[in-house]
C-alpha atoms as a PDB file:
ATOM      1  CA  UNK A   1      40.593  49.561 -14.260  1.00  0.00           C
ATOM      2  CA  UNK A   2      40.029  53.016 -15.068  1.00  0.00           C
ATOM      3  CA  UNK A   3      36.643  54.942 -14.772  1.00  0.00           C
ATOM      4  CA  UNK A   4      35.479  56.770 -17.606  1.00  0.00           C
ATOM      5  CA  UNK A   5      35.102  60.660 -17.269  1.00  0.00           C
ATOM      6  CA  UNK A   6      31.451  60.933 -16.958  1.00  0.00           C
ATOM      7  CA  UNK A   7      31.467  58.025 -14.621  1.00  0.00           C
ATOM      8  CA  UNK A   8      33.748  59.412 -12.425  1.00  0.00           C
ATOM      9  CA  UNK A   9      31.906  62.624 -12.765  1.00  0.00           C
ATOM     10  CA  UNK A  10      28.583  61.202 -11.941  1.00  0.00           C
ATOM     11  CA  UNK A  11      30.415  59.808  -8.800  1.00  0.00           C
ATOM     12  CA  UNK A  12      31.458  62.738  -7.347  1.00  0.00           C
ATOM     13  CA  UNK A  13      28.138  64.711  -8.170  1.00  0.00           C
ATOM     14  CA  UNK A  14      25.655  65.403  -5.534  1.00  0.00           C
ATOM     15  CA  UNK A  15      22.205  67.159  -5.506  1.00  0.00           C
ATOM     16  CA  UNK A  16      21.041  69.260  -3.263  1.00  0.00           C
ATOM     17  CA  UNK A  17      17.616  70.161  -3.115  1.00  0.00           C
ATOM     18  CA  UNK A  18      16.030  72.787  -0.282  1.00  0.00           C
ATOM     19  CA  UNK A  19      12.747  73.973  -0.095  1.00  0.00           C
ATOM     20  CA  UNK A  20      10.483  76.680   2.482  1.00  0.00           C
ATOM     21  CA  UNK A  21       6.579  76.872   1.601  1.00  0.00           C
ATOM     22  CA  UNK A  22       6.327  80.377   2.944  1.00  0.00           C
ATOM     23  CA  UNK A  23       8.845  83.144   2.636  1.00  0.00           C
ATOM     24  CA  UNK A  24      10.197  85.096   5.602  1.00  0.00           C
ATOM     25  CA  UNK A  25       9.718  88.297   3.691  1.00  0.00           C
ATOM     26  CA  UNK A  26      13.789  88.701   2.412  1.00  0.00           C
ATOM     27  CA  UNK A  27      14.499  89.587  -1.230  1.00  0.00           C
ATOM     28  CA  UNK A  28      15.944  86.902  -3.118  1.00  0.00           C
ATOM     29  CA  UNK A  29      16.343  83.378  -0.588  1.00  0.00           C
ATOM     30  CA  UNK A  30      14.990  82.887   2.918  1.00  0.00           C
ATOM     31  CA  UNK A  31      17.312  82.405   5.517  1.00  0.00           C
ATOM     32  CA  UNK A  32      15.825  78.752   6.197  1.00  0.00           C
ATOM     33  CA  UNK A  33      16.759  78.380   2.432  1.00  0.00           C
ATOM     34  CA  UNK A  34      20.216  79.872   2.698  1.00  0.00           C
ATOM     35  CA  UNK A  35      20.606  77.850   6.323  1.00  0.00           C
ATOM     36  CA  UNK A  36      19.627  74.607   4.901  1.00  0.00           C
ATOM     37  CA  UNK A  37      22.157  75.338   1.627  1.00  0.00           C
ATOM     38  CA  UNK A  38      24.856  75.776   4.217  1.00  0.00           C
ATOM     39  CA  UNK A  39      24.395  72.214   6.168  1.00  0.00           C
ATOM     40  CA  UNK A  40      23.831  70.488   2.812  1.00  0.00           C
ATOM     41  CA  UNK A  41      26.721  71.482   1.426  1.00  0.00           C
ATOM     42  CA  UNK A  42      29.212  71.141   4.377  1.00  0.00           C
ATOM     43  CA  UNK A  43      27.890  67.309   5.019  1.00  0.00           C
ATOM     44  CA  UNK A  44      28.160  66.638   1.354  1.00  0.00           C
ATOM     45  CA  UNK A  45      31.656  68.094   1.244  1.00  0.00           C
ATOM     46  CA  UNK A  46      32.309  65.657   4.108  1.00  0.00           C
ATOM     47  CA  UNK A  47      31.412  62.298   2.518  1.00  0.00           C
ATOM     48  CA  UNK A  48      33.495  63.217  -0.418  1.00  0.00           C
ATOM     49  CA  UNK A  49      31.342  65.245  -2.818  1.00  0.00           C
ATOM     50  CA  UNK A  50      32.808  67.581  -4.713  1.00  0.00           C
ATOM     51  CA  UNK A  51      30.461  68.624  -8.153  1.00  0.00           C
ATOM     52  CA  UNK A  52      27.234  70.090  -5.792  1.00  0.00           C
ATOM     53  CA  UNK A  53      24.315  71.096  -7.364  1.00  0.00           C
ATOM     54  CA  UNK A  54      22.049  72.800  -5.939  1.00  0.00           C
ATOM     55  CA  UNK A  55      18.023  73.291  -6.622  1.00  0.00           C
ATOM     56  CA  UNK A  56      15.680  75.111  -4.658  1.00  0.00           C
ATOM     57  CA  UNK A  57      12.050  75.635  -4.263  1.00  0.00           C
ATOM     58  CA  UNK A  58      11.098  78.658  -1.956  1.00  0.00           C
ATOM     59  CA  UNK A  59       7.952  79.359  -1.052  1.00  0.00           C
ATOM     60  CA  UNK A  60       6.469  76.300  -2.856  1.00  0.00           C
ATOM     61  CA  UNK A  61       4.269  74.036  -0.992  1.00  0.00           C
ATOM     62  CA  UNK A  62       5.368  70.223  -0.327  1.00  0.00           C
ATOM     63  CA  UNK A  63       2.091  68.951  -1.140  1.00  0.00           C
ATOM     64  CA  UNK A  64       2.493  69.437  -5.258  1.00  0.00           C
ATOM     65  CA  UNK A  65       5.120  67.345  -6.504  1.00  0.00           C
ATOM     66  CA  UNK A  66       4.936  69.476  -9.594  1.00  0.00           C
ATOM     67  CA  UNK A  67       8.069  72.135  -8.101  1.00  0.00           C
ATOM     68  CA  UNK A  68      10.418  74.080 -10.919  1.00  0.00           C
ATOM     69  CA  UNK A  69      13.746  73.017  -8.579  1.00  0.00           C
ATOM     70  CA  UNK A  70      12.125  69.563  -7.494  1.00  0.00           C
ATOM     71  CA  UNK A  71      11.494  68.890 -11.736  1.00  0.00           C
ATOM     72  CA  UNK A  72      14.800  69.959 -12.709  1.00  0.00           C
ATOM     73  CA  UNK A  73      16.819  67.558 -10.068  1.00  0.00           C
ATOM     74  CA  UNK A  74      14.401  64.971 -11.592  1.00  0.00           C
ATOM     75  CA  UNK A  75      15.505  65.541 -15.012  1.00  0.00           C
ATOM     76  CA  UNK A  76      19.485  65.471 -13.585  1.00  0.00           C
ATOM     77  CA  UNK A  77      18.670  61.909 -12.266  1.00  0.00           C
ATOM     78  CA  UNK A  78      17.101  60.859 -15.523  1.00  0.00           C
ATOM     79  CA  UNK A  79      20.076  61.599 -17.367  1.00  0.00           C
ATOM     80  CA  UNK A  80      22.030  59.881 -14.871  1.00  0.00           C
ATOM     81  CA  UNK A  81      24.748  62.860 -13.863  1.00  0.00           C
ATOM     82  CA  UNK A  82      24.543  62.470 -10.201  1.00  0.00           C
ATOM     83  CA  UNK A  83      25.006  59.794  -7.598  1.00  0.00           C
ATOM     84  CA  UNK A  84      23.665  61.431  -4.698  1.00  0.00           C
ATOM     85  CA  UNK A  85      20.833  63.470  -3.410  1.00  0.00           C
ATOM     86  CA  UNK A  86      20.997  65.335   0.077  1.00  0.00           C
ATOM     87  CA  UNK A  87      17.973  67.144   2.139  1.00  0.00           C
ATOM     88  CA  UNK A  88      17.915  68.578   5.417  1.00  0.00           C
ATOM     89  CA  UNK A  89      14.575  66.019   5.979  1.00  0.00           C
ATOM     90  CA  UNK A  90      12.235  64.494   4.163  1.00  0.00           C
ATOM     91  CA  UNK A  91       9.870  66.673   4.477  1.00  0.00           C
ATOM     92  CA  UNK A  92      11.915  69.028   1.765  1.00  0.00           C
ATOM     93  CA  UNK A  93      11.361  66.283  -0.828  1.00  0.00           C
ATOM     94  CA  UNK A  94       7.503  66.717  -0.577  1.00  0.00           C
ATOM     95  CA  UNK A  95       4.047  66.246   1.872  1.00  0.00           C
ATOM     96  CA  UNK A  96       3.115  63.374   0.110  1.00  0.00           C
ATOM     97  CA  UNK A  97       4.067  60.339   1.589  1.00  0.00           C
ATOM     98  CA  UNK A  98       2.874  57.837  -1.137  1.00  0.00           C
ATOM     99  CA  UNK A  99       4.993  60.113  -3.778  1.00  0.00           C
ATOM    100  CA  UNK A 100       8.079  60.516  -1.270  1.00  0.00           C
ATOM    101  CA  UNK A 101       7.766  56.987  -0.141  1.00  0.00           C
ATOM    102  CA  UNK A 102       7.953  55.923  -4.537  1.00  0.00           C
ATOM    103  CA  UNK A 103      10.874  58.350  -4.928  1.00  0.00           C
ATOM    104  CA  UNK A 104      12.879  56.662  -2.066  1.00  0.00           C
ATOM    105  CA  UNK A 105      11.356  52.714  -2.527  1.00  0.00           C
ATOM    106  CA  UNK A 106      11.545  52.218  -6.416  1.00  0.00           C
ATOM    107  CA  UNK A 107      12.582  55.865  -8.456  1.00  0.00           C
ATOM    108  CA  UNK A 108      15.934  56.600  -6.183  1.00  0.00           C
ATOM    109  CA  UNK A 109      17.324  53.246  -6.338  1.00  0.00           C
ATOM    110  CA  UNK A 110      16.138  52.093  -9.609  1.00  0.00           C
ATOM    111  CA  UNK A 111      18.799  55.112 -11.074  1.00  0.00           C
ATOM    112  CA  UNK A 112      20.760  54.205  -8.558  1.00  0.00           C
ATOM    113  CA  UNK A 113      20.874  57.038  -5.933  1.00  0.00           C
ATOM    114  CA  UNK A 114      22.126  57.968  -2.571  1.00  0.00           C
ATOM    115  CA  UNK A 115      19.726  59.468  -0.616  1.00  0.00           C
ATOM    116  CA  UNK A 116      21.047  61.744   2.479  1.00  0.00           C
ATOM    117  CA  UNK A 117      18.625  63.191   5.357  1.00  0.00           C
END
């Protein structure tokens, strides 16, 4: 049986979402931010990946869940174009355990997500 198109495109589709809540003073992305990019991308590439997306929050605290890159790789999810969601810890999805601990309990595999830390 074949897979449709936007199946098989959802398959293959990975997030990845980095995040620093302080700047090291560089124009345009931190190297923590640029470092993390790097790792996320070569272990997605590894378990077969190959549509990455990435969204980033720098200099944005972990304690608001309310993040312009966070939001936006919520809004992917919702409209159920990716399979997969990779951070270099969990930290980088937030500082708030009861939040974190709903995205990875009910929100993650209720849309049926892949979580990779």
């Amino acid at each position: 049986m074949k897979q449709s198109k936007s199946k098989k495109s959802r398959d293959n589709t990975a997030l990845l979402y980095v995040r620093l809540s302080r700047d090291d003073n560089l124009e345009g992305d931190s190297y923590s931010i640029q470092n993390q990019k790097k790792l996320l991308i070569k272990v997605a590439k590894e378990k077969g990946y190959t549509n990455l997306i990435t969204f980033s929050d720098d200099g944005i605290s972990g304690v608001t869940m309310n993040r312009p890159g966070f939001q936006q790789m919520i809004e992917v999810i919702e409209k159920n174009q990716a399979s997969a969601v990779f951070v270099k810890d969990m930290s980088r999805l937030g500082r708030n355990y009861i939040e974190v601990g709903r995205l990875t309990e009910e929100f993650f595999p209720e849309h049926e997500i892949r979580l990779v830390a």
